[in-house]
N, C-alpha and C. Protein backbone atom coordinates (compact mmCIF):
# COMPACT_ATOMS: atom_id res chain seq x y z
N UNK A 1 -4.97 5.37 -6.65
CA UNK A 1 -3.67 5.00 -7.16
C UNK A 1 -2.62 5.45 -6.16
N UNK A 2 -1.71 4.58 -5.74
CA UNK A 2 -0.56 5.04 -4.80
C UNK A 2 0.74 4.54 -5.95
N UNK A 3 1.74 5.44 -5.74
CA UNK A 3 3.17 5.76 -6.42
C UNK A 3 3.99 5.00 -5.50
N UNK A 4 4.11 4.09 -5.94
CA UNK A 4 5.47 3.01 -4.99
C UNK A 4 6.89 3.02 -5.51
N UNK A 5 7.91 3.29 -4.46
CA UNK A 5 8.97 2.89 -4.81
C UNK A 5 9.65 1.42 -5.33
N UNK A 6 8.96 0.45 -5.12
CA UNK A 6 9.73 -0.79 -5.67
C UNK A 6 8.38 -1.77 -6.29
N UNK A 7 7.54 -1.55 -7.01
CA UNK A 7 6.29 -2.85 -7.39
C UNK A 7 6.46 -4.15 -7.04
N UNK A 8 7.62 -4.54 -6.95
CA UNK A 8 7.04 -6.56 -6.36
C UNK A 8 7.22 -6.25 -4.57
N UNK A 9 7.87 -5.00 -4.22
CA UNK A 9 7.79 -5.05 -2.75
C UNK A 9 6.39 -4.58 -2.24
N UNK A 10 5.85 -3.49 -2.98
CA UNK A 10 4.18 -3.24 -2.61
C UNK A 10 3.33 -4.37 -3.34
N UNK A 11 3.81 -5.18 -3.93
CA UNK A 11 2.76 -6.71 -4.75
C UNK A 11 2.47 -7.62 -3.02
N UNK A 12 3.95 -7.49 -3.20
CA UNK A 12 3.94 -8.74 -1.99
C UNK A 12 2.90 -8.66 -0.55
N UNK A 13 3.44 -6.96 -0.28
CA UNK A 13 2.48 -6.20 0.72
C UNK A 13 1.09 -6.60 0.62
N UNK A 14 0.49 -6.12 0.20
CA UNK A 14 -0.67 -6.14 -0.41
C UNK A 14 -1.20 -7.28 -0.60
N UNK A 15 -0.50 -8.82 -1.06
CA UNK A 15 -1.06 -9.82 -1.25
C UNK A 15 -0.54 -10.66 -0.25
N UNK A 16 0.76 -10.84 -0.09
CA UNK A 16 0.85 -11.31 0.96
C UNK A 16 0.53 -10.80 2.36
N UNK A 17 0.55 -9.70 2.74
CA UNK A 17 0.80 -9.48 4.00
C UNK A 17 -1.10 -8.87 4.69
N UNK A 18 -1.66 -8.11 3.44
CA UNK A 18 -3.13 -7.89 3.52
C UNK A 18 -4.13 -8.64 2.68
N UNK A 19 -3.61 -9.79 2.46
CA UNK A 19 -4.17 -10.61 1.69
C UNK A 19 -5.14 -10.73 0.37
N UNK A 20 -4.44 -9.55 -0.06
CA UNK A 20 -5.35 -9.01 -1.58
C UNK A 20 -4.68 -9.85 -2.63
N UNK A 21 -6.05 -10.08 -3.54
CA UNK A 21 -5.16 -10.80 -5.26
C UNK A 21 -4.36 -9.60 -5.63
N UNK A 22 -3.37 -10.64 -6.33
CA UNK A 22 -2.91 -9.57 -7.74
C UNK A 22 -3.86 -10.01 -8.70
N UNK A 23 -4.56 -8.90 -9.47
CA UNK A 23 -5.77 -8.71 -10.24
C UNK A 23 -5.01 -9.02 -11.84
N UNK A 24 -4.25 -7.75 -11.84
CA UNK A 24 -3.51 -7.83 -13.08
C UNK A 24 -2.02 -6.98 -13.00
N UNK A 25 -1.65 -6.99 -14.43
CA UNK A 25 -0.47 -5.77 -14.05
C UNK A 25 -0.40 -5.25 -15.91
N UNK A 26 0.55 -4.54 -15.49
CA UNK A 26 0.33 -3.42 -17.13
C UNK A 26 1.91 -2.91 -17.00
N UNK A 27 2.33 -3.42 -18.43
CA UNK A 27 3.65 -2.53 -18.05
C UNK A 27 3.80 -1.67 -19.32
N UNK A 28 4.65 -0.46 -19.46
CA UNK A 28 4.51 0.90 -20.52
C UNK A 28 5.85 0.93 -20.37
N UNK A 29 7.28 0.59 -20.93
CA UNK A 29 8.35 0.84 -21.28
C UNK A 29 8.89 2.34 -22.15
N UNK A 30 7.45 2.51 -23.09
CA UNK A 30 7.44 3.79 -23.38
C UNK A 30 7.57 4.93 -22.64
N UNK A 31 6.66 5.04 -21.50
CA UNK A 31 6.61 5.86 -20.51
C UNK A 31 7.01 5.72 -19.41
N UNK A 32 8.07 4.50 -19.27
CA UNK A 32 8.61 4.15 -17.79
C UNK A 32 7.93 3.61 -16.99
N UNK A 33 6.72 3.26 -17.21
CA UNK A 33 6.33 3.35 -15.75
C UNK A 33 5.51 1.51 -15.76
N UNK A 34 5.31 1.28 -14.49
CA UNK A 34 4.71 -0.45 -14.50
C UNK A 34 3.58 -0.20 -13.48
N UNK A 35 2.50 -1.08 -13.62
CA UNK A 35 0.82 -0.75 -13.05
C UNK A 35 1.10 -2.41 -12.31
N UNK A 36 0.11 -2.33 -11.28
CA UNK A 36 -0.11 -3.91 -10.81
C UNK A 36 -1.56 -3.39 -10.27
N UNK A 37 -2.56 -3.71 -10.22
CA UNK A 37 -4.08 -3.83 -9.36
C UNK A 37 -4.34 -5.13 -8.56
N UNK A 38 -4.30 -4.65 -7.21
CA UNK A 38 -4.62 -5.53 -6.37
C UNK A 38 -5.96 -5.40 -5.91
N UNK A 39 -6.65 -6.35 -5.58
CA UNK A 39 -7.67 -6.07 -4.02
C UNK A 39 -8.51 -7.53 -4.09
N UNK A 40 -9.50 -7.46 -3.26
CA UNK A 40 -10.30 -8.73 -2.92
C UNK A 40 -11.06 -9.61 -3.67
N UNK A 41 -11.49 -10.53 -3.51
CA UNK A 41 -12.12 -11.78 -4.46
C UNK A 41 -13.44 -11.18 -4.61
N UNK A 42 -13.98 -11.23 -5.07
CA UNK A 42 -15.53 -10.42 -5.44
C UNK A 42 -15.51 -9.63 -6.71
N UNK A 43 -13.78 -9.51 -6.86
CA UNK A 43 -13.99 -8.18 -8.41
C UNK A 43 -14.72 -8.64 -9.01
N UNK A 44 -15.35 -7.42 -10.02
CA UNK A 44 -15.07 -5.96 -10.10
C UNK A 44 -16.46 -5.93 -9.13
N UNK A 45 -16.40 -6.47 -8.41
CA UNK A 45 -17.87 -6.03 -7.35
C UNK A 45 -16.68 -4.98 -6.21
N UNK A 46 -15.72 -5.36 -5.81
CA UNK A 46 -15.02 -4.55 -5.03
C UNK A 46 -13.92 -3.76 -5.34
N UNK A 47 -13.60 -2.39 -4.32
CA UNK A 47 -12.54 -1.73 -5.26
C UNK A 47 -11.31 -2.71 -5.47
N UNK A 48 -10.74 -1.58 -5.87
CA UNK A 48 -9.37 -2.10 -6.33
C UNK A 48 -8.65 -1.07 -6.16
N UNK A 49 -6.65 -1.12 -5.75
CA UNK A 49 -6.17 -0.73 -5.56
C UNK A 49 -4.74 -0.34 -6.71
N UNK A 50 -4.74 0.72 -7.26
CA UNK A 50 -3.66 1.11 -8.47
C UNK A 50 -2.27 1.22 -7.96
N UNK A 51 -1.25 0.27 -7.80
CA UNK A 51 0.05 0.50 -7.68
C UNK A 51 0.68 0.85 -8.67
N UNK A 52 1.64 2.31 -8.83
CA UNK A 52 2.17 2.31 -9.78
C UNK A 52 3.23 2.88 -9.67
N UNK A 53 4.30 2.04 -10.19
CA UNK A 53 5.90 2.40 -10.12
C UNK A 53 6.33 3.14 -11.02
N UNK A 54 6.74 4.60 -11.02
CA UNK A 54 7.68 5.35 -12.09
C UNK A 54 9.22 4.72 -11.97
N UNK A 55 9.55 3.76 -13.29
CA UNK A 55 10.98 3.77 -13.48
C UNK A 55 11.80 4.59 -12.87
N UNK A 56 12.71 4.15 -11.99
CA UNK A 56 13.85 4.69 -12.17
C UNK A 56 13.31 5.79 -10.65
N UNK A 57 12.05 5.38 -9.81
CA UNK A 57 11.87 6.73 -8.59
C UNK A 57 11.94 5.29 -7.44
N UNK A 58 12.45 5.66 -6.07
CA UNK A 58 12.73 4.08 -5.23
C UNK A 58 11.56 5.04 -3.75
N UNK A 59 11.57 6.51 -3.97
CA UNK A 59 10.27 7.29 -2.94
C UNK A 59 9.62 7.89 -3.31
N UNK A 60 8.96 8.26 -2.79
CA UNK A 60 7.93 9.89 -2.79
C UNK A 60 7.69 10.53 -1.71
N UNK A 61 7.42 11.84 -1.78
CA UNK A 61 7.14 12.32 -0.87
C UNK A 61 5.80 12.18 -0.59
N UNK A 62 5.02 11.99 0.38
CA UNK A 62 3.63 11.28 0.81
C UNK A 62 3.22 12.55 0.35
N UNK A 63 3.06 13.80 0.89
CA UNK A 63 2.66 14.89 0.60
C UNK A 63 1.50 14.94 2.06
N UNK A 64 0.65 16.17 2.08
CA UNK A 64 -0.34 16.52 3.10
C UNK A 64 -1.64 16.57 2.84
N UNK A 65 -2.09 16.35 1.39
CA UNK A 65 -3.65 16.05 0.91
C UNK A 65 -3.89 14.40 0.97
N UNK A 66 -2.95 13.47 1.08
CA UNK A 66 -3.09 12.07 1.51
C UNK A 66 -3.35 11.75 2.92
N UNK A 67 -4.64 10.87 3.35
CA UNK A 67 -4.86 10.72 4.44
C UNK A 67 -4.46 9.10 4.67
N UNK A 68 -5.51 8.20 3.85
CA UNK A 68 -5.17 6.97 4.39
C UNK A 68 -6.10 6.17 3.62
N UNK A 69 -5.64 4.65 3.09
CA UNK A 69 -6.91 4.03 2.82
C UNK A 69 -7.74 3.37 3.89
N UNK A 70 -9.06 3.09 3.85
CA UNK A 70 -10.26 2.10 4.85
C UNK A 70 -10.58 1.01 4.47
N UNK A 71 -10.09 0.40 5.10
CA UNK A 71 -10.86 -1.10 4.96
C UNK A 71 -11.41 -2.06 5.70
N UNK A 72 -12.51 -2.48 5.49
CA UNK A 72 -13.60 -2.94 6.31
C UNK A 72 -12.99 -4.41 6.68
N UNK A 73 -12.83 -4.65 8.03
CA UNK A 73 -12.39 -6.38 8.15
C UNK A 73 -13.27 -6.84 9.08
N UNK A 74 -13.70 -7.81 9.60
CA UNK A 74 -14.61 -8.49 10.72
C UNK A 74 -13.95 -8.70 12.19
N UNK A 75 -12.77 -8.56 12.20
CA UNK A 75 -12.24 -8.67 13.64
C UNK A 75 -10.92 -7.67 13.26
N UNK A 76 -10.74 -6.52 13.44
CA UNK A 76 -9.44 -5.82 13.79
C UNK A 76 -8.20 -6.74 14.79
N UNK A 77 -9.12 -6.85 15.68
CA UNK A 77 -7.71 -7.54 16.07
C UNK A 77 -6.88 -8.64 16.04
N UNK A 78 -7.86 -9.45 15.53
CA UNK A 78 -7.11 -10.68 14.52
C UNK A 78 -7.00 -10.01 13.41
N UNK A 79 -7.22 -9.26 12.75
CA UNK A 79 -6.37 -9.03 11.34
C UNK A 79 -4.99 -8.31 11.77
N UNK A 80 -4.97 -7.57 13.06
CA UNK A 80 -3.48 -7.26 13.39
C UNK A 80 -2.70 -8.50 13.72
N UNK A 81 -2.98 -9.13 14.19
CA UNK A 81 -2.25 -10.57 14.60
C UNK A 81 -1.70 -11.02 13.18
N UNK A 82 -2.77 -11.06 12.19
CA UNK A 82 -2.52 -11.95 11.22
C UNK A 82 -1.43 -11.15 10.34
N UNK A 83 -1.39 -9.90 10.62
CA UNK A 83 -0.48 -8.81 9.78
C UNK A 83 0.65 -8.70 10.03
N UNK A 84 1.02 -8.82 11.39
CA UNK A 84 1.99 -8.57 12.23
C UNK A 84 3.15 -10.21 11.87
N UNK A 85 2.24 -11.19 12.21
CA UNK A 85 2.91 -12.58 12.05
C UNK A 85 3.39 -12.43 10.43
N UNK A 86 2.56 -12.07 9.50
CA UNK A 86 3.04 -12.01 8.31
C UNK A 86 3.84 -11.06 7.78
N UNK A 87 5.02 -10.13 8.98
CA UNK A 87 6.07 -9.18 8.55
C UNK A 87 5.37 -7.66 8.61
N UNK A 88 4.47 -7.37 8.65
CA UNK A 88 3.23 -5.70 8.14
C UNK A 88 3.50 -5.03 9.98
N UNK A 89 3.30 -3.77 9.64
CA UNK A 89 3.99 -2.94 10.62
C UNK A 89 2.51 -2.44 11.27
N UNK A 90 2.19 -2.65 12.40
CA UNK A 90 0.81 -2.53 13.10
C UNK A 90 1.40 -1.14 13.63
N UNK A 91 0.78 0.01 13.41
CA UNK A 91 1.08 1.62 14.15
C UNK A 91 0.27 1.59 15.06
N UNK A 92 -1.29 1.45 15.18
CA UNK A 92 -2.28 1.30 16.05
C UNK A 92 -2.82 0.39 16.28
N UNK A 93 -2.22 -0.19 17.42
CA UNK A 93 -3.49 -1.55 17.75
C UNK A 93 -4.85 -1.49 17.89
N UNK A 94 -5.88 -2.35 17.43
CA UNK A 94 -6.90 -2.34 17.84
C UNK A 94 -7.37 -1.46 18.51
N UNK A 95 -8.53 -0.79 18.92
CA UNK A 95 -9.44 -0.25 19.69
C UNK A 95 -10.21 0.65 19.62
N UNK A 96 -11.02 1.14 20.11
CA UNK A 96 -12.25 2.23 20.05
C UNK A 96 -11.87 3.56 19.59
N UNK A 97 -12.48 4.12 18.07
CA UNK A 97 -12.08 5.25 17.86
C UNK A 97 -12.26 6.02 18.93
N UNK A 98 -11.21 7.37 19.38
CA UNK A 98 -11.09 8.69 20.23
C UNK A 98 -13.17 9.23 19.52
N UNK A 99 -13.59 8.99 21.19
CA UNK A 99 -15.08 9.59 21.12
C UNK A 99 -16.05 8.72 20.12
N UNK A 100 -15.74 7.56 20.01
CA UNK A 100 -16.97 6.73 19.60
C UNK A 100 -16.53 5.10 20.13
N UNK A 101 -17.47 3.71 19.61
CA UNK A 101 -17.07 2.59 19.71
C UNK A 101 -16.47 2.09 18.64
N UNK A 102 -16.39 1.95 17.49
CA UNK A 102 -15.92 1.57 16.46
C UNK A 102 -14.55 1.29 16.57
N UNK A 103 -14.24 0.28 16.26
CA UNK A 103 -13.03 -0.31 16.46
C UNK A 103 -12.17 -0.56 15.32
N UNK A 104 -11.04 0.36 15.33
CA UNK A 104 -9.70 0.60 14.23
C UNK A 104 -9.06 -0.11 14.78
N UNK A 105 -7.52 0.26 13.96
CA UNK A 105 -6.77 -0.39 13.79
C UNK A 105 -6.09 0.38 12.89
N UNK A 106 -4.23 0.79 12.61
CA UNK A 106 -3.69 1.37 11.67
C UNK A 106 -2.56 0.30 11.46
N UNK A 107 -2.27 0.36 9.68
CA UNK A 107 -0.97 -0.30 9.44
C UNK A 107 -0.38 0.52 8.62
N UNK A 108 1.01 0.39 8.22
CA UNK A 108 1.58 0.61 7.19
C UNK A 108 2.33 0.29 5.97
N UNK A 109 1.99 0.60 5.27
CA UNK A 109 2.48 -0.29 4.19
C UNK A 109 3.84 -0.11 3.76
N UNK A 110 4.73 -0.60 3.07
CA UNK A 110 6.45 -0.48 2.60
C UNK A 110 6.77 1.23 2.31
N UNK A 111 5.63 1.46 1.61
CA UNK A 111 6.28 2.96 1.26
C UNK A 111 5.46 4.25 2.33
N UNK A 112 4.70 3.53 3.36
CA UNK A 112 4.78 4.67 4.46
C UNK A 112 3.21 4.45 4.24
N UNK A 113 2.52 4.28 3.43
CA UNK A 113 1.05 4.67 3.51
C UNK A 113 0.37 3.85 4.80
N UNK A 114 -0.39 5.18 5.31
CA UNK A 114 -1.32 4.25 6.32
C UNK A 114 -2.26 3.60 5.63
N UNK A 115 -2.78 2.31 5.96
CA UNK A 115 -4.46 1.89 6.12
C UNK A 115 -5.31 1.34 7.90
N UNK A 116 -6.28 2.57 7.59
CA UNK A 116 -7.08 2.00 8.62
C UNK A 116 -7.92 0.73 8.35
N UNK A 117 -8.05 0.09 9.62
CA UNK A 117 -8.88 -1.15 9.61
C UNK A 117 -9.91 -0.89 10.38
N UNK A 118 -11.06 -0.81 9.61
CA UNK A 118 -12.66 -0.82 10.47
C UNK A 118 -13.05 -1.73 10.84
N UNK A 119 -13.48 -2.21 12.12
CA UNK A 119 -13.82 -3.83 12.34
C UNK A 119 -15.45 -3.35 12.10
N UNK A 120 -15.62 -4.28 11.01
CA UNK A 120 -17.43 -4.24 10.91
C UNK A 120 -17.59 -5.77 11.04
N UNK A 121 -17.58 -6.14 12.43
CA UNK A 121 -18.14 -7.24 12.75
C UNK A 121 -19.90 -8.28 12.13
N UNK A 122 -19.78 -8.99 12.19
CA UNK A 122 -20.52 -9.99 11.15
C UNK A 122 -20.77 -9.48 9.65
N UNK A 123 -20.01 -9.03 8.98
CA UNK A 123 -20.16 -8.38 7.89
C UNK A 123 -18.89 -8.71 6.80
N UNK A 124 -19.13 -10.03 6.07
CA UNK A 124 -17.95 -10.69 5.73
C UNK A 124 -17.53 -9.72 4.82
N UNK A 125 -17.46 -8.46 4.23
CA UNK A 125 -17.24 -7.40 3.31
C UNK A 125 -16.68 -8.11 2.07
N UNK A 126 -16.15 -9.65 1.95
CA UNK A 126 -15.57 -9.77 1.28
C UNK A 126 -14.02 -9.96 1.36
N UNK A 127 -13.54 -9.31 2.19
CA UNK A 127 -11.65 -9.00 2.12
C UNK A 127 -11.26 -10.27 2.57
N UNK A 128 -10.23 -10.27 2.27
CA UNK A 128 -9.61 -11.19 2.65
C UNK A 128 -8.49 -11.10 4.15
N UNK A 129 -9.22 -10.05 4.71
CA UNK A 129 -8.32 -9.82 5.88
C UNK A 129 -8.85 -10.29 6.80
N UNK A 130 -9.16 -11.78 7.36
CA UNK A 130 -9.82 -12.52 8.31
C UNK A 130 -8.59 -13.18 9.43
């Protein structure tokens, strides 16, 4: 679950820009607060991602026990291309993790969160980040 400052600006992220469904959404007027679940075509075979907006908060502080989400794509560096053209903020381009081959990639999302991109080449994982 990540705490977003604005829900249709992390919807859009997320679906438009990393190409995840919106799954569903949930809203609680009682308790302020509004849910949206995004992630890839395969549900509930694949995770899913909990956005959730507290009424009335526009940040957060990331804090220092948050690292980053992973997600498996088939070409890193066309999914930066494809991220970049679609508005998404590329921090690390493409290339070989420091002391191995595996090939990342970092973005960020509206409210600061990183996601790494693992290129697991021939391995359609499913995502929609092609």
């Amino acid at each position: 679950m990540l705490r977003v400052g604005n829900l249709q600006r992390s919807i859009d992220f997320y679906t438009r820009v990393l190409g995840m469904k919106l799954l569903r959404t949930s809203e609680n007027p009682e308790y302020k607060y509004s849910l949206a679940f995004v992630g890839f075509e395969g549900n509930p075979a694949q995770a899913e991602i909990e956005l959730t907006w507290n009424h009335g908060t526009d940040h957060y502080d990331l804090g220092t026990a948050y690292g980053h989400i992973a997600l498996g794509v088939p070409d890193a560096r066309a999914t930066c291309d494809k991220i970049r053209a679609a508005g998404g903020n590329v921090t690390r381009e493409a290339g070989p993790v420091k002391g191995g081959s595996t090939v990342i990639a970092f973005v960020t999302d509206p409210d600061g969160y990183k996601i790494e991109l693992i290129e697991r080449a021939g391995d359609a994982m499913g995502t929609g980040l092609r």
